[in-house]
PDB file of N, CA and C in Angstrom:
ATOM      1  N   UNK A   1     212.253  35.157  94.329  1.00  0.00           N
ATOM      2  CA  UNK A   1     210.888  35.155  94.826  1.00  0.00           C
ATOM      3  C   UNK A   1     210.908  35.307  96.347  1.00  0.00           C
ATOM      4  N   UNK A   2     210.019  35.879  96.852  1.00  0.00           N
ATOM      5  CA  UNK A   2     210.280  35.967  98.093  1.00  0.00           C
ATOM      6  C   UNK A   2     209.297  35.011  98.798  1.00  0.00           C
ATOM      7  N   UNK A   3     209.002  34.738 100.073  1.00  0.00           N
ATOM      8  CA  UNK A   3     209.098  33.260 101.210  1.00  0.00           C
ATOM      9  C   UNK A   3     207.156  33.206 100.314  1.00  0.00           C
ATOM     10  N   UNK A   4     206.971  31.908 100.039  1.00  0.00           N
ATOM     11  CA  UNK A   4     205.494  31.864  99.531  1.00  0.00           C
ATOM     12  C   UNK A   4     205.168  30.702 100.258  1.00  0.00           C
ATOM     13  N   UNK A   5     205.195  30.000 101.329  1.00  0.00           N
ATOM     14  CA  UNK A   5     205.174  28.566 101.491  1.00  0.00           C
ATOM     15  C   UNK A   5     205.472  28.402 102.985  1.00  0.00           C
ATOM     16  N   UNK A   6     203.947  28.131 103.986  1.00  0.00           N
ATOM     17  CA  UNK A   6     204.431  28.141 105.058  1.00  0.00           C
ATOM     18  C   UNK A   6     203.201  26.445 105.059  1.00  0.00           C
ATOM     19  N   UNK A   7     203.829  25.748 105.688  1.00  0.00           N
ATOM     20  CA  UNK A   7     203.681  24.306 106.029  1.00  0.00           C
ATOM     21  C   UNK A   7     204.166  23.997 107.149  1.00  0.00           C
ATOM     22  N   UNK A   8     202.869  23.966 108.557  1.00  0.00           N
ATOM     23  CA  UNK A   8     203.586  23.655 109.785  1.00  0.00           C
ATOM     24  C   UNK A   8     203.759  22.297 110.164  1.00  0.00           C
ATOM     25  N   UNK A   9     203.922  21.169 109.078  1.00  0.00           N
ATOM     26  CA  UNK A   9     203.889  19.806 109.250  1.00  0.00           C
ATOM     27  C   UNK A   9     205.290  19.565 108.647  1.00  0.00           C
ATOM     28  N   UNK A  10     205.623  20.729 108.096  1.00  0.00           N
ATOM     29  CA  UNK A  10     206.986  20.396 107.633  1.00  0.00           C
ATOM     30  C   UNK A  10     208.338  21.471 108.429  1.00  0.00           C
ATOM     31  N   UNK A  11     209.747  20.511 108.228  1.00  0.00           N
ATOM     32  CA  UNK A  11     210.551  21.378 109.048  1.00  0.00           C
ATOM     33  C   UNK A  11     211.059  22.500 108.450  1.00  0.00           C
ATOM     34  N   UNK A  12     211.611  23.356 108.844  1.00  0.00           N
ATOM     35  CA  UNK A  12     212.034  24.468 107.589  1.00  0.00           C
ATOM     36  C   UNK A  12     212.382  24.084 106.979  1.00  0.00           C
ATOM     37  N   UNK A  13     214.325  23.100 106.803  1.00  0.00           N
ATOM     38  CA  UNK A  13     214.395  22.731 105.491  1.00  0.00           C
ATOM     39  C   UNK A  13     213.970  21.774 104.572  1.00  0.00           C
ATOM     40  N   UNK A  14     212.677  21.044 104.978  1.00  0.00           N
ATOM     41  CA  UNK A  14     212.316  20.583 103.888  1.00  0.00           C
ATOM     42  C   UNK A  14     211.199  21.592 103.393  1.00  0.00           C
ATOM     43  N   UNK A  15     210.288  22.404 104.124  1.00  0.00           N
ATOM     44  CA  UNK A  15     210.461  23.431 102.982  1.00  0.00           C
ATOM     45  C   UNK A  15     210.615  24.507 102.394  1.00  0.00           C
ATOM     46  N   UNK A  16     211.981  24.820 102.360  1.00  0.00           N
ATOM     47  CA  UNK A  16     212.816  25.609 102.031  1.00  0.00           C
ATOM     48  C   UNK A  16     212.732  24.759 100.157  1.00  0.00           C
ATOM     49  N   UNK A  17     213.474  23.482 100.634  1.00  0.00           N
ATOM     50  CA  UNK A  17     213.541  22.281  99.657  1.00  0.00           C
ATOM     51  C   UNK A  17     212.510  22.527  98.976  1.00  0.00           C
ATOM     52  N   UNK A  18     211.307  22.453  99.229  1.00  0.00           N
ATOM     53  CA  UNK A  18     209.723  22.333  98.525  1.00  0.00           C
ATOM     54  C   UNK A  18     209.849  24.029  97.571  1.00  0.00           C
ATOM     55  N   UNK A  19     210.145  25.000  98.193  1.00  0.00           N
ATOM     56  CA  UNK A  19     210.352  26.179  97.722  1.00  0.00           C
ATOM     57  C   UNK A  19     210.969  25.970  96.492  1.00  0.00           C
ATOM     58  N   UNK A  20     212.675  25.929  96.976  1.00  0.00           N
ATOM     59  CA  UNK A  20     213.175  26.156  95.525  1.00  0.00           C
ATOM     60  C   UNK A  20     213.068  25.226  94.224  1.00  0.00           C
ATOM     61  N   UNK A  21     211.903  23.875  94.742  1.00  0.00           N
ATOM     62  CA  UNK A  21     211.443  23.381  93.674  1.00  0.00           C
ATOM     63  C   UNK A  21     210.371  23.427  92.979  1.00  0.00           C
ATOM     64  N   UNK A  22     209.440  24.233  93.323  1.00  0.00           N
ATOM     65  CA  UNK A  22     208.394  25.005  93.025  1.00  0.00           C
ATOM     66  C   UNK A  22     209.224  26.343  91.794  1.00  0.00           C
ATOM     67  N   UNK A  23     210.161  27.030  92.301  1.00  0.00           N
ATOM     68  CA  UNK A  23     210.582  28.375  91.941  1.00  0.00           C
ATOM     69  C   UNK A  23     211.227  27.880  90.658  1.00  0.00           C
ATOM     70  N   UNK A  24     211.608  26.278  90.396  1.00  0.00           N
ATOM     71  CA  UNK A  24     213.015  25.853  89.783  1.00  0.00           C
ATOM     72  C   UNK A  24     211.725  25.735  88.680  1.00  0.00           C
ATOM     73  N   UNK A  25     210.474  24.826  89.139  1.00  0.00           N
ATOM     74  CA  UNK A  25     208.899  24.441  88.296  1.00  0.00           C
ATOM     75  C   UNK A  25     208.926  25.687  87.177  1.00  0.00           C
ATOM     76  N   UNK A  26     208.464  26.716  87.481  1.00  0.00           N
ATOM     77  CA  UNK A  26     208.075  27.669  87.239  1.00  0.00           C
ATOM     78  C   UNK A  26     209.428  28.306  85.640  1.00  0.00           C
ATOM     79  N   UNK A  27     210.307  28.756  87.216  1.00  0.00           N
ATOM     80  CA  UNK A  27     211.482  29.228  85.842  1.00  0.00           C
ATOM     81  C   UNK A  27     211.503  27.784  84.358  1.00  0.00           C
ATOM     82  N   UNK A  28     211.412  27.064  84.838  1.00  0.00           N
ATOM     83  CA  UNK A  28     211.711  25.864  83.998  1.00  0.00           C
ATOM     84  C   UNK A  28     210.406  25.943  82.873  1.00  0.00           C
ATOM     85  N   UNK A  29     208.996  26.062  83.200  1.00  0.00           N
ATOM     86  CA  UNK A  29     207.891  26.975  82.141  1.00  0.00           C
ATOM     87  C   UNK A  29     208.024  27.961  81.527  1.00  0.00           C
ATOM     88  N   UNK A  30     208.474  28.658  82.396  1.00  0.00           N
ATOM     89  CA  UNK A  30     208.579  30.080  82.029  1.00  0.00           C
ATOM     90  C   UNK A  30     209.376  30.159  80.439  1.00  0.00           C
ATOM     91  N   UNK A  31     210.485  29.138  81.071  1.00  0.00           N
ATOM     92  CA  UNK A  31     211.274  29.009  79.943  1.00  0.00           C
ATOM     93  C   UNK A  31     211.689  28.525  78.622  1.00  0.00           C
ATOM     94  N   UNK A  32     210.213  27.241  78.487  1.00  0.00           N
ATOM     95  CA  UNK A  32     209.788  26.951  77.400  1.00  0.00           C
ATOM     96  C   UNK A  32     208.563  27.461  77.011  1.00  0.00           C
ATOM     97  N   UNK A  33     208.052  28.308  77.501  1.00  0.00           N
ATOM     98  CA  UNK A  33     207.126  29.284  76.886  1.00  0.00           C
ATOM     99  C   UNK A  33     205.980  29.214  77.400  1.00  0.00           C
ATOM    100  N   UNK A  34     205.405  27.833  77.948  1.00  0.00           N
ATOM    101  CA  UNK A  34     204.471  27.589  79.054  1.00  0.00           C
ATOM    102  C   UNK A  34     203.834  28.362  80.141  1.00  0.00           C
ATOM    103  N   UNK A  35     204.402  28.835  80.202  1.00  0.00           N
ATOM    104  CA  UNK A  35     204.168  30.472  81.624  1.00  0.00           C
ATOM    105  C   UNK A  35     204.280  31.363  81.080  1.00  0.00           C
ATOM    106  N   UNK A  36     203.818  32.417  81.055  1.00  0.00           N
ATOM    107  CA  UNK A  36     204.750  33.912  80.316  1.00  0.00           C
ATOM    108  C   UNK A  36     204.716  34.627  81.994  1.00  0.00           C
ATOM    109  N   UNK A  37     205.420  36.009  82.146  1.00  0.00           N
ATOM    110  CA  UNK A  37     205.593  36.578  83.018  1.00  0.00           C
ATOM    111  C   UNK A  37     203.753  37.016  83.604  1.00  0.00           C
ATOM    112  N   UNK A  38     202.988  37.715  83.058  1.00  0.00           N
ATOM    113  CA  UNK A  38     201.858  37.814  83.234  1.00  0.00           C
ATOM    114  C   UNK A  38     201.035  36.766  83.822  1.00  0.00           C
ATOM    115  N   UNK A  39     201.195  35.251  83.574  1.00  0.00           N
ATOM    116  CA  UNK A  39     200.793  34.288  83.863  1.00  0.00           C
ATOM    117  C   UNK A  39     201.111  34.453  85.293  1.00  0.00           C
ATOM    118  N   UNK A  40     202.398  34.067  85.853  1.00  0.00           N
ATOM    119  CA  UNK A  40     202.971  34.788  87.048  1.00  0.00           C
ATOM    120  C   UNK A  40     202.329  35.541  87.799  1.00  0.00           C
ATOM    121  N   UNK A  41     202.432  36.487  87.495  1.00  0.00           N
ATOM    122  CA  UNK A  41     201.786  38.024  88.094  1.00  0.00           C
ATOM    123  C   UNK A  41     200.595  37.252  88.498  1.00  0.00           C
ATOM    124  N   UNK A  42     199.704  37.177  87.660  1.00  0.00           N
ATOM    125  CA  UNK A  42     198.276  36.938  88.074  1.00  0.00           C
ATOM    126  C   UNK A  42     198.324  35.651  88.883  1.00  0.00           C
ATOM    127  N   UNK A  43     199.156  34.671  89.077  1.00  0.00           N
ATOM    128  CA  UNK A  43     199.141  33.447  90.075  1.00  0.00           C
ATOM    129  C   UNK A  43     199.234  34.560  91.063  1.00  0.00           C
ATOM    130  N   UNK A  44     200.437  34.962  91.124  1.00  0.00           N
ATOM    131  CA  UNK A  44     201.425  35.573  92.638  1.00  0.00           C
ATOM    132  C   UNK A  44     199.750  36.173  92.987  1.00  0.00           C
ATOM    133  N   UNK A  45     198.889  36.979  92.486  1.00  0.00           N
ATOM    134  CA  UNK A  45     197.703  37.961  92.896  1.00  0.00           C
ATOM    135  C   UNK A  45     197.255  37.333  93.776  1.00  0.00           C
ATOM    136  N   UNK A  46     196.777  36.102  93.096  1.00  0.00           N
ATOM    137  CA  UNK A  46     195.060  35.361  93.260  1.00  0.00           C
ATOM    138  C   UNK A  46     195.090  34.887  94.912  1.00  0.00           C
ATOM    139  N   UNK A  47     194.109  35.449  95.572  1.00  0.00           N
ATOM    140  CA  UNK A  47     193.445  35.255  96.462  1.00  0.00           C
ATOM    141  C   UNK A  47     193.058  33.883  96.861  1.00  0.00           C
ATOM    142  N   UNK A  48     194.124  32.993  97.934  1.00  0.00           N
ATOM    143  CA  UNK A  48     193.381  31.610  97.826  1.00  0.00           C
ATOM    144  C   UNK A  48     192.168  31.777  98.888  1.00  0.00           C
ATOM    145  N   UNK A  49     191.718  30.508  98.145  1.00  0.00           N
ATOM    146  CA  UNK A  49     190.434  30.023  98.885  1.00  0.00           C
ATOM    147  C   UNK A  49     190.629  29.270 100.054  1.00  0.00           C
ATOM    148  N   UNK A  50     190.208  28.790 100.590  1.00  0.00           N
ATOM    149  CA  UNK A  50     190.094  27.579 102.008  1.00  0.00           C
ATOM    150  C   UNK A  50     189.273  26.100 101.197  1.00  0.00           C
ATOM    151  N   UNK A  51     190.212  25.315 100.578  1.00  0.00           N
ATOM    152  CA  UNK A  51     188.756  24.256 100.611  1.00  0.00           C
ATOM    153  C   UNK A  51     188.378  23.665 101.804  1.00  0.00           C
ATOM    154  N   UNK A  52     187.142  23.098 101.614  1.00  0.00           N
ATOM    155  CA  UNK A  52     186.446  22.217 102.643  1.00  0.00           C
ATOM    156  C   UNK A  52     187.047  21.133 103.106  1.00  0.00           C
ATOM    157  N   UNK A  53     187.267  20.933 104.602  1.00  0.00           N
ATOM    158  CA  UNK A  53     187.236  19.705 105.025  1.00  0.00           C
ATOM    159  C   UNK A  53     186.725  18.410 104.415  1.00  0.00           C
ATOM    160  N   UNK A  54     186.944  17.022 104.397  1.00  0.00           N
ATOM    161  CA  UNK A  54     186.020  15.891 103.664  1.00  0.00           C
ATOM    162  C   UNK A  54     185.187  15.895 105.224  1.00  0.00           C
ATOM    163  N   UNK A  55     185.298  16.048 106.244  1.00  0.00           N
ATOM    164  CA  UNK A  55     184.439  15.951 107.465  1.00  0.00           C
ATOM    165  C   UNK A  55     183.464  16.675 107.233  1.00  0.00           C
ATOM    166  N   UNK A  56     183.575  17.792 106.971  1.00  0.00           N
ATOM    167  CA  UNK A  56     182.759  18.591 106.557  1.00  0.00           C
ATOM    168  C   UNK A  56     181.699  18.436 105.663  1.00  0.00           C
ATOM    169  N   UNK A  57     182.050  17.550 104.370  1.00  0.00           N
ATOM    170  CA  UNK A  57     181.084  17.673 103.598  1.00  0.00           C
ATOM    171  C   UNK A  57     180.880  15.963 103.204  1.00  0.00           C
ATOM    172  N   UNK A  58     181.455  15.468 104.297  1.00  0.00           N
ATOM    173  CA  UNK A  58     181.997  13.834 103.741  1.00  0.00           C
ATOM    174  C   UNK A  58     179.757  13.442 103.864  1.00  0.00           C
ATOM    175  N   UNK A  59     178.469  13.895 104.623  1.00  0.00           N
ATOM    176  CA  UNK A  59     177.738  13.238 104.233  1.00  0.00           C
ATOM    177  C   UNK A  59     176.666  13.619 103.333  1.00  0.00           C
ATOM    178  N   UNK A  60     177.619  15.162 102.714  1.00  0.00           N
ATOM    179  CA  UNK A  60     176.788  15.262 101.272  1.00  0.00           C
ATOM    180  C   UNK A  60     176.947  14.212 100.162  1.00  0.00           C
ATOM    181  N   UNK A  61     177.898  13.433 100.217  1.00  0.00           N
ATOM    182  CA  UNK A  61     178.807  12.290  99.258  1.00  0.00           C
ATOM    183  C   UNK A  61     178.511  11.132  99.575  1.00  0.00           C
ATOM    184  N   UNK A  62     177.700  10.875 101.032  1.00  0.00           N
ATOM    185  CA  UNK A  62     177.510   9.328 101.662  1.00  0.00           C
ATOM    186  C   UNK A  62     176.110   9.265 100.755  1.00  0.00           C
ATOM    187  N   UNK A  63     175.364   9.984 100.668  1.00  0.00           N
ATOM    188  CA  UNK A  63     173.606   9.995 100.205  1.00  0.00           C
ATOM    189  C   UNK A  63     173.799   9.690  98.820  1.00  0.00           C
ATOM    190  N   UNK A  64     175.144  10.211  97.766  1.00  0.00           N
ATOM    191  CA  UNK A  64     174.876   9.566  96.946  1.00  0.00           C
ATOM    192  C   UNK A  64     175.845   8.542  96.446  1.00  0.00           C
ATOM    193  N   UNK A  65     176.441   8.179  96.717  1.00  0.00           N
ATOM    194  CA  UNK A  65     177.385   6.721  96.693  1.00  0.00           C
ATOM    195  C   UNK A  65     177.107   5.335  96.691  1.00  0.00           C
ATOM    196  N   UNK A  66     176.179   5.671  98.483  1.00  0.00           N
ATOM    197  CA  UNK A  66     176.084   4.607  98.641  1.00  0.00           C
ATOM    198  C   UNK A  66     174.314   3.841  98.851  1.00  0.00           C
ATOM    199  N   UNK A  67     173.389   4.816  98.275  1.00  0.00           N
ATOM    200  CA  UNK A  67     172.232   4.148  98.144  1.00  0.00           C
ATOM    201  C   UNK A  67     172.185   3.059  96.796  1.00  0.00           C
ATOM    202  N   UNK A  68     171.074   2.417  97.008  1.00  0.00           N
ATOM    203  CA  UNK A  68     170.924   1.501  96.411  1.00  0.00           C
ATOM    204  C   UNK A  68     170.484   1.905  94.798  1.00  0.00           C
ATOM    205  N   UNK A  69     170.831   0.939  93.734  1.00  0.00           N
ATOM    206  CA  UNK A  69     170.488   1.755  92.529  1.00  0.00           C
ATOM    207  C   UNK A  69     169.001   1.141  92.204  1.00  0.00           C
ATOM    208  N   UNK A  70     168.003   1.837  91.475  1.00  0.00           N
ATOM    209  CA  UNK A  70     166.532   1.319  91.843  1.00  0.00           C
ATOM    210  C   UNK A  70     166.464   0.483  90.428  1.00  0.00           C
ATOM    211  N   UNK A  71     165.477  -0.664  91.013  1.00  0.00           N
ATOM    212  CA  UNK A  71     165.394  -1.996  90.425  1.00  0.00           C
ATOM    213  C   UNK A  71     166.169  -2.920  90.431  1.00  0.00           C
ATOM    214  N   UNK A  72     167.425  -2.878  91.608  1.00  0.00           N
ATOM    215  CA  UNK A  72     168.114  -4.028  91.645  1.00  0.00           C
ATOM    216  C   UNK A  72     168.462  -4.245  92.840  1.00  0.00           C
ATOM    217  N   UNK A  73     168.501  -5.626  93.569  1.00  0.00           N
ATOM    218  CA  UNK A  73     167.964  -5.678  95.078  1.00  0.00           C
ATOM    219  C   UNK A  73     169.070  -5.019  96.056  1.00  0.00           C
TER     220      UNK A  73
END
């Protein structure tokens, strides 16, 4: 597989480390039937997304958490 995994909180070799245990994941599905090659393919494709920050969306989640539930003081 070629380099899929860039993490600037980590040093190269740990992940290098993170790599070939991801690659080891995979062959190891692959190989009880869990993955097929196509499965693959279409991971390797897919276009990631960016999720959201929790800063970002942390006070769409405050409005409903933490109001009060109605009829009880």
């Amino acid at each position: 597989m070629t380099e899929f995994l860039t993490i600037p909180s980590l040093g190269e070799d740990e992940a290098r480390r993170l790599e070939r245990e991801i690659e080891a994941r995979i062959a190891a599905r692959m190989k009880d039937g869990r993955l097929s090659e196509r499965e693959v393919r279409e991971i390797q494709e897919m276009k990631l997304r960016i999720l959201p920050d929790l800063q970002d969306v942390q006070s769409v989640y405050e409005n409903h958490l933490f109001r009060p539930k109605s009829g009880k003081p």
